[in-house]
N, C-alpha and C. Protein backbone atom coordinates (compact mmCIF):
# COMPACT_ATOMS: atom_id res chain seq x y z
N UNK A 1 138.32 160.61 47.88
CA UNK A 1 139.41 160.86 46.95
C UNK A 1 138.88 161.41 45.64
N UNK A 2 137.78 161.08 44.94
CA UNK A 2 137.50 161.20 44.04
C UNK A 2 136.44 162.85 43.89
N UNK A 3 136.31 163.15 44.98
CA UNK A 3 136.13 164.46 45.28
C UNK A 3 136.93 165.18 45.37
N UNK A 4 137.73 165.03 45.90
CA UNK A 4 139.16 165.90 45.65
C UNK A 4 139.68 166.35 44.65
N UNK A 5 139.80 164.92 43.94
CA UNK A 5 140.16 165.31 42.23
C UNK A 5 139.37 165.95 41.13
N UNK A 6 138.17 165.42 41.44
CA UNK A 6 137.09 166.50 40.38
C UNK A 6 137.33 168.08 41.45
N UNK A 7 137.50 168.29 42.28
CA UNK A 7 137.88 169.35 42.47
C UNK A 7 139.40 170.42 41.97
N UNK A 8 139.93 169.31 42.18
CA UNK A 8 141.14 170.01 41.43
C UNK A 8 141.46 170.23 40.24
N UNK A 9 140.46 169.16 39.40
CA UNK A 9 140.39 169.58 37.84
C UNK A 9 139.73 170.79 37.65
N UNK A 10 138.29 171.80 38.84
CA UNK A 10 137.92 172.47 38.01
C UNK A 10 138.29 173.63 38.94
N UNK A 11 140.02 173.85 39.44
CA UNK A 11 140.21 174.88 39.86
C UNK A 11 141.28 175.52 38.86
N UNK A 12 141.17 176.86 38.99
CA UNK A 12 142.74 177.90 38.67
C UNK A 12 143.99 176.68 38.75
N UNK A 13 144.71 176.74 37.96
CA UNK A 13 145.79 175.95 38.17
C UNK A 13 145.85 175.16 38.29
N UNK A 14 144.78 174.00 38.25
CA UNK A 14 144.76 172.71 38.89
C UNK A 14 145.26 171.94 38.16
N UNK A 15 144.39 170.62 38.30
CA UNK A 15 144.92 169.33 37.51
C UNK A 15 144.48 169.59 35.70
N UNK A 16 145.31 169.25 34.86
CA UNK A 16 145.06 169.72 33.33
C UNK A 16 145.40 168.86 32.58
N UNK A 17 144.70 167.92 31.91
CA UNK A 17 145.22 167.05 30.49
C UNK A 17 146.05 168.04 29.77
N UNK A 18 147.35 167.66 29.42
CA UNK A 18 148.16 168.23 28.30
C UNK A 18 148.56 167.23 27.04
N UNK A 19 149.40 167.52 26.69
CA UNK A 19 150.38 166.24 25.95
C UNK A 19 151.77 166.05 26.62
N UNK A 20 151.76 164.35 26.81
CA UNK A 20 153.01 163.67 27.32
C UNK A 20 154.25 164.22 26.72
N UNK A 21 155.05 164.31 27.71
CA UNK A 21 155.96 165.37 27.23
C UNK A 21 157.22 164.75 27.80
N UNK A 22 158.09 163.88 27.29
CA UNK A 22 159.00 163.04 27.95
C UNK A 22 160.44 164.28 27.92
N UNK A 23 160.54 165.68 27.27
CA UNK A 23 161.34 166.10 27.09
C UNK A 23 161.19 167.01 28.69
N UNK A 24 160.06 167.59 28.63
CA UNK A 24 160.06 168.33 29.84
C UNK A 24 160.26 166.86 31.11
N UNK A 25 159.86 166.13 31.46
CA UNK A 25 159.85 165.24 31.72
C UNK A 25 161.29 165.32 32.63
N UNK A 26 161.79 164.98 31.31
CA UNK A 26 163.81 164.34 31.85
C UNK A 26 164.06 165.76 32.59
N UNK A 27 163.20 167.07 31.74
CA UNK A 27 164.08 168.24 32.79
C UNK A 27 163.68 168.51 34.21
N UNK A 28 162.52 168.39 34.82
CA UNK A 28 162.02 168.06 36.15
C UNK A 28 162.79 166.94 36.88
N UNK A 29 163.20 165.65 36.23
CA UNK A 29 163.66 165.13 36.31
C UNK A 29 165.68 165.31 36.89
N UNK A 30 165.63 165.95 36.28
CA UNK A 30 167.30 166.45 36.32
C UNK A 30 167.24 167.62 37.44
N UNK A 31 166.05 168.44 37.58
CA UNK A 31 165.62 169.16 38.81
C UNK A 31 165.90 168.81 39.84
N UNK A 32 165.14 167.41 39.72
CA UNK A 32 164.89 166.87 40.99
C UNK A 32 166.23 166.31 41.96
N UNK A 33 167.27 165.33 41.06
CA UNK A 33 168.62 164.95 41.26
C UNK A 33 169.51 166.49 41.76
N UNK A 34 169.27 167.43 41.03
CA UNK A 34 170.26 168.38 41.46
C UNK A 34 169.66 168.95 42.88
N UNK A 35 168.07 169.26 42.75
CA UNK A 35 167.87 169.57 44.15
C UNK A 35 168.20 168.56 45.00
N UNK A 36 168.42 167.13 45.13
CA UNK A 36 169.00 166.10 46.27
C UNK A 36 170.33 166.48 46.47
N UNK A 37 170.91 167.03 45.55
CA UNK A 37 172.55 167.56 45.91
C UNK A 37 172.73 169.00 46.50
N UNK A 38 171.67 169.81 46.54
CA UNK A 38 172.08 171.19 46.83
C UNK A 38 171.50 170.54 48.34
N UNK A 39 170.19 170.31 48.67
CA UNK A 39 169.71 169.56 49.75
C UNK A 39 171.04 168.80 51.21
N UNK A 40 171.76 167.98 50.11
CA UNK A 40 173.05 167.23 50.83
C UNK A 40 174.01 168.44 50.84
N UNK A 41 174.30 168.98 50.05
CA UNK A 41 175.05 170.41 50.82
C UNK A 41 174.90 171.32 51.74
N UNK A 42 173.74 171.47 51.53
CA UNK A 42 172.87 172.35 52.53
C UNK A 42 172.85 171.31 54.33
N UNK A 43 172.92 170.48 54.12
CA UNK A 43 172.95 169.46 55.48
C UNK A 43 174.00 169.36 55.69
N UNK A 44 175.56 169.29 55.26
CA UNK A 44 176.51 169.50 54.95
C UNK A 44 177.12 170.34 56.01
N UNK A 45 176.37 171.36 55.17
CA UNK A 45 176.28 173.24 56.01
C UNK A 45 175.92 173.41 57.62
N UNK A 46 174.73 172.30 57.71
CA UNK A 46 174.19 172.35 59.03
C UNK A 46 172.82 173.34 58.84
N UNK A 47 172.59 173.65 57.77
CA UNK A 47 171.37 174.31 57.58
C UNK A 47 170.27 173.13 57.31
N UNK A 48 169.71 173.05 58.47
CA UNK A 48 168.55 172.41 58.84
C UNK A 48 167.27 172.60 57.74
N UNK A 49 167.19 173.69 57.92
CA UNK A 49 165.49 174.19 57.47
C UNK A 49 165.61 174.50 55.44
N UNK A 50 167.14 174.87 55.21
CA UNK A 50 166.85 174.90 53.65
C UNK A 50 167.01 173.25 53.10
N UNK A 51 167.47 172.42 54.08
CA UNK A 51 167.65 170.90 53.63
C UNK A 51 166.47 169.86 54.09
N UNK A 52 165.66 171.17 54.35
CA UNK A 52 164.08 170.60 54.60
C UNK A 52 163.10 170.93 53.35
N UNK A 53 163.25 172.56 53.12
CA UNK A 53 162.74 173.11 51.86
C UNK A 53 163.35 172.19 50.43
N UNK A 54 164.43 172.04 50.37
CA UNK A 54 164.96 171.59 49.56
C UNK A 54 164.69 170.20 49.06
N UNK A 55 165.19 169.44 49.76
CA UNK A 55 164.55 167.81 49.80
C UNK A 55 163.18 167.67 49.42
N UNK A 56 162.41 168.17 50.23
CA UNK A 56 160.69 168.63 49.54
C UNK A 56 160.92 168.62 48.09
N UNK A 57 161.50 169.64 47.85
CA UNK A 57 161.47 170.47 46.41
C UNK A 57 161.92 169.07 45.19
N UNK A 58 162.76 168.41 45.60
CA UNK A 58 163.50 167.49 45.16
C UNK A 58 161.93 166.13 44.65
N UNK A 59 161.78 166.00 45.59
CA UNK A 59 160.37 165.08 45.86
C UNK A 59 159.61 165.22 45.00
N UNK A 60 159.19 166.80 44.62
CA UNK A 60 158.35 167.76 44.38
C UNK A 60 158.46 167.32 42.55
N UNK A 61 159.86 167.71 41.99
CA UNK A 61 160.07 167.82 40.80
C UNK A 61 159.85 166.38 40.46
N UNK A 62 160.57 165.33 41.13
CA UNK A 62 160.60 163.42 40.89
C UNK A 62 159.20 163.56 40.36
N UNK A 63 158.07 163.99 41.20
CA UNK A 63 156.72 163.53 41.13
C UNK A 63 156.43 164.60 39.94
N UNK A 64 156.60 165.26 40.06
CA UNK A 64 155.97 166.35 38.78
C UNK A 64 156.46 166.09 37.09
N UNK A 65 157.72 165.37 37.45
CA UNK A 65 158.41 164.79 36.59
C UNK A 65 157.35 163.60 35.74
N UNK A 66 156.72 162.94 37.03
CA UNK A 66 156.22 161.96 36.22
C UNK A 66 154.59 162.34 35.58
N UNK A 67 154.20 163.26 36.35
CA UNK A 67 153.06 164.42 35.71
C UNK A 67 153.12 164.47 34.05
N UNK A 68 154.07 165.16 34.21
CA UNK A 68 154.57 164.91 32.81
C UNK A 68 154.84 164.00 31.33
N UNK A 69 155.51 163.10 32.03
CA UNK A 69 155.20 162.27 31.16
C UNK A 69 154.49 162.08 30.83
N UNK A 70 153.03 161.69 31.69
CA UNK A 70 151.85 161.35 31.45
C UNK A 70 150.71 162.38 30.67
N UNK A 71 151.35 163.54 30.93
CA UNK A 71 150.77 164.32 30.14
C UNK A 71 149.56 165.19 30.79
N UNK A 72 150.53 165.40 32.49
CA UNK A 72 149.49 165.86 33.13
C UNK A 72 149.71 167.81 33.61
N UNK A 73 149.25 168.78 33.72
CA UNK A 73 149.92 169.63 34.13
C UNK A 73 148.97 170.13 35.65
N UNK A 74 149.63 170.48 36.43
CA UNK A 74 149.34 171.19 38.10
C UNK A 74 150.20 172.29 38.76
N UNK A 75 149.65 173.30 39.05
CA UNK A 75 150.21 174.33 39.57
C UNK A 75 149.83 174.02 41.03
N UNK A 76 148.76 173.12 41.54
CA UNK A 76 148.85 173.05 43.02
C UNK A 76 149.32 171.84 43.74
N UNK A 77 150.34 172.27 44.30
CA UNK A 77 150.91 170.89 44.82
C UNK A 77 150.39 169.79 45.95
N UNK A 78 149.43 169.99 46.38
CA UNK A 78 148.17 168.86 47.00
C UNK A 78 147.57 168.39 46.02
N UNK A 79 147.05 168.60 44.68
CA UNK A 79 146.06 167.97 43.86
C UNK A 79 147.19 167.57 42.89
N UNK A 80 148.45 168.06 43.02
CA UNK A 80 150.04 167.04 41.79
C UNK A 80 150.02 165.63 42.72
N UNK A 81 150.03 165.23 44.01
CA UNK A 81 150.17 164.85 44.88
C UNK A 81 149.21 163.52 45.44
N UNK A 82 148.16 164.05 45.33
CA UNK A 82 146.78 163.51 45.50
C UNK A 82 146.55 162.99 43.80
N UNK A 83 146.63 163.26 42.92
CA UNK A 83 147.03 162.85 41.24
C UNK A 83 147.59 161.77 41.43
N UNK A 84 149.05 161.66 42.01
CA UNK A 84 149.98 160.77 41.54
C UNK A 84 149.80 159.48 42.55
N UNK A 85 148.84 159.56 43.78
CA UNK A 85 148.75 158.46 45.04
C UNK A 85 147.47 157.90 44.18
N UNK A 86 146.45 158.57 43.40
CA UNK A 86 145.62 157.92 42.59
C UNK A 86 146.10 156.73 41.62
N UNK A 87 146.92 157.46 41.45
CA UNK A 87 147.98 156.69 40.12
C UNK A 87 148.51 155.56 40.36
N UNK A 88 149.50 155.82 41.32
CA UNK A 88 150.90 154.81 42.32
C UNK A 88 150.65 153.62 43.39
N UNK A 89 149.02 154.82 44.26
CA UNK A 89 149.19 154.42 45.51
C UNK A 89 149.61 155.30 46.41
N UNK A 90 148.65 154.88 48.05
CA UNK A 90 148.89 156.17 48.64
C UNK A 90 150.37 155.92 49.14
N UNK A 91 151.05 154.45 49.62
CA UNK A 91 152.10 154.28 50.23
C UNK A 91 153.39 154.90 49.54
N UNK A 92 153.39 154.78 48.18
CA UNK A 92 154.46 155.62 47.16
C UNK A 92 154.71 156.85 47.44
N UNK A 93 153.67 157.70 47.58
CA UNK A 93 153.69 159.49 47.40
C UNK A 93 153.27 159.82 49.57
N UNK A 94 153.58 158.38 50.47
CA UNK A 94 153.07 158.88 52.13
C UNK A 94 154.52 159.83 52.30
N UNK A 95 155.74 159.04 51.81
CA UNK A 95 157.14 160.61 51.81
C UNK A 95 156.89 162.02 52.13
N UNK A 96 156.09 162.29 50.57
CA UNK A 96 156.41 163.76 50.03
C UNK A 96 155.21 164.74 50.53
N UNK A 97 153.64 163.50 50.75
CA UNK A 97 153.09 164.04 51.62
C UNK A 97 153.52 164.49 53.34
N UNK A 98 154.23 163.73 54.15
CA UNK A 98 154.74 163.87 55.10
C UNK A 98 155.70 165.22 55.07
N UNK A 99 156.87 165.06 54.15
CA UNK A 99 157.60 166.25 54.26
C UNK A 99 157.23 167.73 53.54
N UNK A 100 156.11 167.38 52.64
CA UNK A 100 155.45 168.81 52.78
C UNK A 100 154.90 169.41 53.85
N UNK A 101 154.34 168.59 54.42
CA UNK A 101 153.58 169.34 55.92
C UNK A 101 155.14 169.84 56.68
N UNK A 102 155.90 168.96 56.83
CA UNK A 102 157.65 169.02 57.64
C UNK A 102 158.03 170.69 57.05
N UNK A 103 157.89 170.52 55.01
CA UNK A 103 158.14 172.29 54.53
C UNK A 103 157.81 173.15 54.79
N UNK A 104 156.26 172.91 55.25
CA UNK A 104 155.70 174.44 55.63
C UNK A 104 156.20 174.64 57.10
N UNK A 105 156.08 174.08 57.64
CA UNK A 105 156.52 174.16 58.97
C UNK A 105 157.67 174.83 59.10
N UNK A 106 158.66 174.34 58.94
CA UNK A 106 160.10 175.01 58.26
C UNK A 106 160.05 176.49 57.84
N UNK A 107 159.50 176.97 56.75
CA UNK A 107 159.54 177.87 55.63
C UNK A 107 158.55 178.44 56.35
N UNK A 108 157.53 178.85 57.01
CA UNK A 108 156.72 179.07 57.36
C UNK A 108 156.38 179.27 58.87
N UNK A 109 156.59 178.43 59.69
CA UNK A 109 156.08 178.90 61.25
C UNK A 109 158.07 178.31 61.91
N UNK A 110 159.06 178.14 61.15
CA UNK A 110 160.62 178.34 61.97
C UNK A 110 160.64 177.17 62.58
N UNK A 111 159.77 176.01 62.09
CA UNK A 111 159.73 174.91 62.96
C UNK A 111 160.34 173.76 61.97
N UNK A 112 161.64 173.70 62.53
CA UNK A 112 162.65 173.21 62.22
C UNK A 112 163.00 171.80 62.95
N UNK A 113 163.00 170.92 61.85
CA UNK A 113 163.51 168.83 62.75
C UNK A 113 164.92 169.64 63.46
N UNK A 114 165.14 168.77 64.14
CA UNK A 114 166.58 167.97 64.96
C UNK A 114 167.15 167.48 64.02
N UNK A 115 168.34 167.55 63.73
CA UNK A 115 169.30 166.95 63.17
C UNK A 115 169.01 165.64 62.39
N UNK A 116 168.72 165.18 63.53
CA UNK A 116 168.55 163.27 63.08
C UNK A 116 167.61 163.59 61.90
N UNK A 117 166.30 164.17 62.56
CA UNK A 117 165.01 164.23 62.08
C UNK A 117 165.33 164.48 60.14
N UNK A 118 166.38 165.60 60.42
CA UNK A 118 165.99 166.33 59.19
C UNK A 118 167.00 165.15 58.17
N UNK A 119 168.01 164.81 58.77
CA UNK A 119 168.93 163.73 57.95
C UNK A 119 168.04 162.32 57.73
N UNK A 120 166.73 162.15 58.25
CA UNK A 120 165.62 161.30 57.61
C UNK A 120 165.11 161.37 56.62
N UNK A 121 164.49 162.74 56.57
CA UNK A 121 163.92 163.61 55.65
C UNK A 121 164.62 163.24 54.32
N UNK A 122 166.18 163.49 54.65
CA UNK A 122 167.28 163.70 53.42
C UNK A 122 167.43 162.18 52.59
N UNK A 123 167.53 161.34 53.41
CA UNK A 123 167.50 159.61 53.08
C UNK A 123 166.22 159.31 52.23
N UNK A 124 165.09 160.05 53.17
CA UNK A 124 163.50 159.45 52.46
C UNK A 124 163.48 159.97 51.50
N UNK A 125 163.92 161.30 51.28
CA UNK A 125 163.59 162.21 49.82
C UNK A 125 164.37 161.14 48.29
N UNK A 126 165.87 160.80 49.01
CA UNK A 126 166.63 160.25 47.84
C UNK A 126 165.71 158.67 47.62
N UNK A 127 165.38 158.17 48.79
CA UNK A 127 164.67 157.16 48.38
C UNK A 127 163.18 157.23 47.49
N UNK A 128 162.50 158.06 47.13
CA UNK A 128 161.07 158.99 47.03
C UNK A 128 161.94 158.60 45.45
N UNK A 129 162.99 159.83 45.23
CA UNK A 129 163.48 160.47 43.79
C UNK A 129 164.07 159.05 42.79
N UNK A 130 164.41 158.06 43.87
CA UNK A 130 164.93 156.95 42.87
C UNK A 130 163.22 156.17 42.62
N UNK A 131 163.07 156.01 43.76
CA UNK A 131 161.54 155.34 43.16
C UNK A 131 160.42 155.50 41.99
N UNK A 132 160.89 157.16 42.06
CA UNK A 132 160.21 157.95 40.91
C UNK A 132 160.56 157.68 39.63
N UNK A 133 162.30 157.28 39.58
CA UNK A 133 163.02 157.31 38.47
C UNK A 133 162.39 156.16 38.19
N UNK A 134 162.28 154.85 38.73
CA UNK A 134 162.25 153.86 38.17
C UNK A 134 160.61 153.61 37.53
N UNK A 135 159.88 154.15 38.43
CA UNK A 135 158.43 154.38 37.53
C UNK A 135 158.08 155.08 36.30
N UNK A 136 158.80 155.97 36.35
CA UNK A 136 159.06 156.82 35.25
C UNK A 136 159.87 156.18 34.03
N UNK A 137 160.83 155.59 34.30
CA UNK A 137 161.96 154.92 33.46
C UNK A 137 160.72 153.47 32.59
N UNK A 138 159.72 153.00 33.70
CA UNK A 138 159.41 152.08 32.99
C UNK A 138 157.79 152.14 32.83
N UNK A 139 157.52 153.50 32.42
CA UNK A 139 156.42 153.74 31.90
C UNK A 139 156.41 153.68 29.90
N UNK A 140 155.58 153.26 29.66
CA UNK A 140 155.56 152.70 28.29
C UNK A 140 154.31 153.44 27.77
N UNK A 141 153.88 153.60 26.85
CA UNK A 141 152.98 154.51 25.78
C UNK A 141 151.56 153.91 26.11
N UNK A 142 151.54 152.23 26.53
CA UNK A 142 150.00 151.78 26.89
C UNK A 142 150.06 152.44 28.31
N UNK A 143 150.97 152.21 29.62
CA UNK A 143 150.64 152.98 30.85
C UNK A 143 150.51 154.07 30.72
N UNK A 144 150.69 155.34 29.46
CA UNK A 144 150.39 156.35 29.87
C UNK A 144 149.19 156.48 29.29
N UNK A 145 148.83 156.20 28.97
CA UNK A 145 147.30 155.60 28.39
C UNK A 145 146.13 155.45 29.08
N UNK A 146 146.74 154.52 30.15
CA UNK A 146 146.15 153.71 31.14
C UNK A 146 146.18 155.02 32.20
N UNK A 147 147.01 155.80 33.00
CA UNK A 147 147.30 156.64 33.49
C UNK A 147 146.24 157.92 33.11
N UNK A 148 146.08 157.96 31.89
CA UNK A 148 145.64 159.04 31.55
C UNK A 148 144.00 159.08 31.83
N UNK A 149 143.28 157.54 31.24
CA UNK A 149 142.15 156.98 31.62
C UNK A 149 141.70 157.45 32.86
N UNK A 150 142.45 156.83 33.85
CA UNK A 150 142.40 156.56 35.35
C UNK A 150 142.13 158.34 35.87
N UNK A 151 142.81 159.11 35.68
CA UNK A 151 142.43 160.42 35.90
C UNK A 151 141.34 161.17 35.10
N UNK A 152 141.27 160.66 34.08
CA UNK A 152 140.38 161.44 33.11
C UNK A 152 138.63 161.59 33.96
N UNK A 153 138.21 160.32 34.12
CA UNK A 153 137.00 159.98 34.86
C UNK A 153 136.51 160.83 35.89
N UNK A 154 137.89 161.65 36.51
CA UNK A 154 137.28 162.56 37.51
C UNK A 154 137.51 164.12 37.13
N UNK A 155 137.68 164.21 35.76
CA UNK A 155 137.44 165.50 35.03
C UNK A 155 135.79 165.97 35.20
């Protein structure tokens, strides 16, 4: 793990100390809620594969959301990912890892869940985005601190 991350700190885009930014924050945040609703429309629709992309995406912003706060910035979404299971835990972020592999598949090689499958996807994502909220909601100025520590070491 800790190879990973000193790797992703010293790539293009990677993992980046910034400043905690609770404003961008709430807007990833508000991302993330609206992508769970275009997601439930899109399933709605019966469009399988954009309520696969979507839900991802949803996941995507929750977690990037909390990047943020902390005062972290990532353009690659395996090392935002691999960041935040450092952080959380791998069981927190096993979701968004799972349905990214589910996205590319989708978006990428037409390999599209079953119905059921993808209305899992849609449940786990909203469950992922509230979990996020509430970590996020009760992060305090010493955890981002602490947060910040914890990643810094593998700069």
């Amino acid at each position: 793990m800790s190879e990973k991350l000193s790797w992703c700190f010293g790539i293009e885009n990677g993992l980046k100390m910034i400043e905690p930014n609770k404003r961008l924050s709430k807007s990833y945040f508000e991302r993330a809620k609206n992508s769970l609703e275009r997601a439930e429309k899109n399933f709605e629709d019966g469009d399988l594969l954009w309520t696969t992309v979507v839900a991802y995406y949803a996941e995507y912003y929750a977690l990037y959301s909390f990047l943020q706060r902390i005062g972290v910035k990532c353009e690659n979404h395996s090392c935002s990912i691999e960041a935040v299971s450092q952080l959380i835990g791998e069981e927190k972020v096993e979701p968004i890892r799972k349905h990214k592999k589910k996205r590319v598949d989708a978006q990428y090689y037409m390999e599209v869940g079953k119905e059921q499958g993808v209305e899992d996807i849609l449940k786990e994502a909203k469950k992922f985005v509230s979990e996020l909220d509430m970590i996020i909601s009760d992060t305090k100025e010493g955890d981002v601190e602490k947060y910040r520590e914890m990643l810094s070491k593998y700069k």
